[in-house]
C-alpha atoms as a PDB file:
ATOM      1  CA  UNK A   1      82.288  61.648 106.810  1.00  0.00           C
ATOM      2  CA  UNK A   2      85.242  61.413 108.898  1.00  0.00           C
ATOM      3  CA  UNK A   3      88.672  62.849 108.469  1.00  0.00           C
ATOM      4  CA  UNK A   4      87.653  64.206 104.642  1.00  0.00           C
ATOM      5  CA  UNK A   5      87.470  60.447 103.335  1.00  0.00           C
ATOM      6  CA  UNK A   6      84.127  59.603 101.700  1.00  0.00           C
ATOM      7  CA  UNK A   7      82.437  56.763 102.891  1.00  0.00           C
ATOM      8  CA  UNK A   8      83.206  52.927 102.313  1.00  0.00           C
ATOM      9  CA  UNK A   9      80.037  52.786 100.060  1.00  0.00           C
ATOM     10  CA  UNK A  10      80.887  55.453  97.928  1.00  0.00           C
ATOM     11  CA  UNK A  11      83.988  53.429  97.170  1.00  0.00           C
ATOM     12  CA  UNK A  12      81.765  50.615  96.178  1.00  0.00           C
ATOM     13  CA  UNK A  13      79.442  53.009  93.599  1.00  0.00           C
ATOM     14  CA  UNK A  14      80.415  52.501  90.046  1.00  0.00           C
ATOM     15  CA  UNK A  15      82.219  54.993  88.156  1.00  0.00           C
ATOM     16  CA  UNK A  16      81.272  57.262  85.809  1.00  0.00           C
ATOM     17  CA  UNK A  17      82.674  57.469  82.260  1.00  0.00           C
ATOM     18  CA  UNK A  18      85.935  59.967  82.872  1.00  0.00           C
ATOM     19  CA  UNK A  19      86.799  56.845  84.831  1.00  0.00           C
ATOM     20  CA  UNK A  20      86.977  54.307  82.089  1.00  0.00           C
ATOM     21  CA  UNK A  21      89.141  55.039  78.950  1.00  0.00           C
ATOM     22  CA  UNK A  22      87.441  54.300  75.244  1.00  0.00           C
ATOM     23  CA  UNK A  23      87.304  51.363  73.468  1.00  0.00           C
ATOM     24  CA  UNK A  24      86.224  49.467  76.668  1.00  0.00           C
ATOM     25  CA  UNK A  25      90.101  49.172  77.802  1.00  0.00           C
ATOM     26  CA  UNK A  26      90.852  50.266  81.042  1.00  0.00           C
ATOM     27  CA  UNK A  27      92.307  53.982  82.286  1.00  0.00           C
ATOM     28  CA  UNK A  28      95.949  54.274  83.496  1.00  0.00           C
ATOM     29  CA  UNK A  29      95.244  54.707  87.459  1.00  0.00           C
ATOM     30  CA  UNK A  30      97.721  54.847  90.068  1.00  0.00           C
ATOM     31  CA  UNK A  31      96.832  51.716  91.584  1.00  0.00           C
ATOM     32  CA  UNK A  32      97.816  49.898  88.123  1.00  0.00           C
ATOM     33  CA  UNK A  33     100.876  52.127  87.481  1.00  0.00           C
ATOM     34  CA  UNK A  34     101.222  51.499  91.159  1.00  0.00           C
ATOM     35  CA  UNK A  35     102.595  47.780  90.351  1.00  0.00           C
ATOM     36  CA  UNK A  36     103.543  48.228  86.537  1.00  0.00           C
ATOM     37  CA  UNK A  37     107.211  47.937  87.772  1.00  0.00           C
ATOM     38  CA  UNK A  38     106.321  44.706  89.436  1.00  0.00           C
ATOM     39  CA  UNK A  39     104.612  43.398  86.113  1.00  0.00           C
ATOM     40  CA  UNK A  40     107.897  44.245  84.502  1.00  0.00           C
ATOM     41  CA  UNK A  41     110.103  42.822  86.258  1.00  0.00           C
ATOM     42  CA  UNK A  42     108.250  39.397  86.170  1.00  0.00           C
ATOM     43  CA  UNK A  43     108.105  39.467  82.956  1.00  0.00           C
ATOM     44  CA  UNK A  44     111.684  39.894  82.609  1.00  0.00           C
ATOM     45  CA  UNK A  45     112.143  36.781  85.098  1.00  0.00           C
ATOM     46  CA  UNK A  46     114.016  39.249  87.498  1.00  0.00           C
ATOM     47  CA  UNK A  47     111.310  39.203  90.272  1.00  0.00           C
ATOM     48  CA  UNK A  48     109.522  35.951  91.770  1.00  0.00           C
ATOM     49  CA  UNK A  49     105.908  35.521  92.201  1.00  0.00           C
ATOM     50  CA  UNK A  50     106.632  35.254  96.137  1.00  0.00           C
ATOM     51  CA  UNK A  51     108.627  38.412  95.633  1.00  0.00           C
ATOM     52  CA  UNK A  52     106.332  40.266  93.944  1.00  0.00           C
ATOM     53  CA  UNK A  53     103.499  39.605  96.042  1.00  0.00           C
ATOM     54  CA  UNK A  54     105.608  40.292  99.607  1.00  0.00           C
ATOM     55  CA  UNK A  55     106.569  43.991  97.997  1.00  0.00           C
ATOM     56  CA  UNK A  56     102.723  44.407  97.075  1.00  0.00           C
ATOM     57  CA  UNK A  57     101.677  44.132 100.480  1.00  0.00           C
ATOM     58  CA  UNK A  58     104.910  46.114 101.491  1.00  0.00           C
ATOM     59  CA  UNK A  59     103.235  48.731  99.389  1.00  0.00           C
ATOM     60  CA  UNK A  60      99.973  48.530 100.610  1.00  0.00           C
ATOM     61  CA  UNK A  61     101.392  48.739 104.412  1.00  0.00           C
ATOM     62  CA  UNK A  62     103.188  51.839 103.393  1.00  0.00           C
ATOM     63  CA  UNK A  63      99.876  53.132 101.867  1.00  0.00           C
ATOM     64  CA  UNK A  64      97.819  52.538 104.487  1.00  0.00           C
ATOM     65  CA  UNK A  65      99.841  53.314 107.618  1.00  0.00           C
ATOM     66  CA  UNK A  66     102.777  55.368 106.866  1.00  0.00           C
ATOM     67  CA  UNK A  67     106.432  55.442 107.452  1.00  0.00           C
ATOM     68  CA  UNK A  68     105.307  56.913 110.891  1.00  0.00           C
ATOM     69  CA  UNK A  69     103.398  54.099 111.723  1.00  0.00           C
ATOM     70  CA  UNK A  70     104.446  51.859 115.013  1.00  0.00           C
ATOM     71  CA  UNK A  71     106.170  49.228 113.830  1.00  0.00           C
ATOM     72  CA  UNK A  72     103.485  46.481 116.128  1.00  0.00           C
ATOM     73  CA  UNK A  73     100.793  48.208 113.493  1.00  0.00           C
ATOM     74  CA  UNK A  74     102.497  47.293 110.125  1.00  0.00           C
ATOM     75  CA  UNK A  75     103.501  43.886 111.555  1.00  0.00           C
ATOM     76  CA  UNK A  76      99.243  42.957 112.091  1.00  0.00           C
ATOM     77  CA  UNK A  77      98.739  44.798 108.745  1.00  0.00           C
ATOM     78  CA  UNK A  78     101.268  42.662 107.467  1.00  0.00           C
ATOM     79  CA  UNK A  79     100.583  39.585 109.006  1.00  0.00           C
ATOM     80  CA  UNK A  80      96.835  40.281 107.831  1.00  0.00           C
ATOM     81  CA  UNK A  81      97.229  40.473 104.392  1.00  0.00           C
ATOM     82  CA  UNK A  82      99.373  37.535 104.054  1.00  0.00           C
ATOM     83  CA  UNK A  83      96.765  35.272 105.325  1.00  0.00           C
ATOM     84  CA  UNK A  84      94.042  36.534 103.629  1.00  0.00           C
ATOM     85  CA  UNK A  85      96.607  35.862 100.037  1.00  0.00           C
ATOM     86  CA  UNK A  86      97.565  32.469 101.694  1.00  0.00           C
ATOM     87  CA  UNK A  87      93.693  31.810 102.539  1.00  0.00           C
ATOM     88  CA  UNK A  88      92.047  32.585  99.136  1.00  0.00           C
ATOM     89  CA  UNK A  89      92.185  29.582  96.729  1.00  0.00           C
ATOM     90  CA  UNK A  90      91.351  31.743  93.859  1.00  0.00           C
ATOM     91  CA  UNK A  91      94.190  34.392  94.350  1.00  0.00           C
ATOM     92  CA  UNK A  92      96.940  31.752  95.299  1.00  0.00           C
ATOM     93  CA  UNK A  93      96.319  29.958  92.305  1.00  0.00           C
ATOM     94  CA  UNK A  94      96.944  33.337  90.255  1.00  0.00           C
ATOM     95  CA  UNK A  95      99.858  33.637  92.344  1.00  0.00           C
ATOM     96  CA  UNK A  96     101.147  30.089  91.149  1.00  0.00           C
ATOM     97  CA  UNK A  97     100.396  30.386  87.317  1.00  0.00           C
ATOM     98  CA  UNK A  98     102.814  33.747  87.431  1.00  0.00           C
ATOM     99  CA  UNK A  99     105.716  31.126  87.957  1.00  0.00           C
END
């Protein structure tokens, strides 16, 4: 276990029930708060699909690099995670019925 994460199969266990709120909805976690503003504002028409999606993976840069980071990093993070949206058929057609 390096750096204090836990491994990448631990992340792929499933969780236990303080993870999972009652009734079989789903607990408030800050990866869903995390783009509840997002949600809003397309629901209020204020924020396109193409929008939203570019400041989700502006997010997840941010999350997984760091304001620090060097800026040739968060361009191939960036660059990365819009082809793998613009790749999968299943997740661009999400994208396309939010419009």
């Amino acid at each position: 276990m390096a750096g204090g994460h836990a491994p990448f199969s631990d992340k792929l266990k499933p969780r236990d029930a303080a993870g999972i709120s009652g009734a079989g909805g789903l607990a408030t976690t800050p990866a869903v708060s995390g783009v509840a503003d997002l949600a809003a504002a397309l629901k209020a028409g204020t924020l396109t699909p193409k929008a939203a999606v570019d400041r989700v993976i502006d997010r997840v840069v941010e999350k997984q690099l760091g304001a620090g980071a060097p800026a040739a990093a968060r361009e191939k993070l960036r660059a990365a995670l819009e082809d793998a949206v613009a790749d999968d058929p299943l997740l661009a057609e999400k994208i396309r019925s939010l419009a």
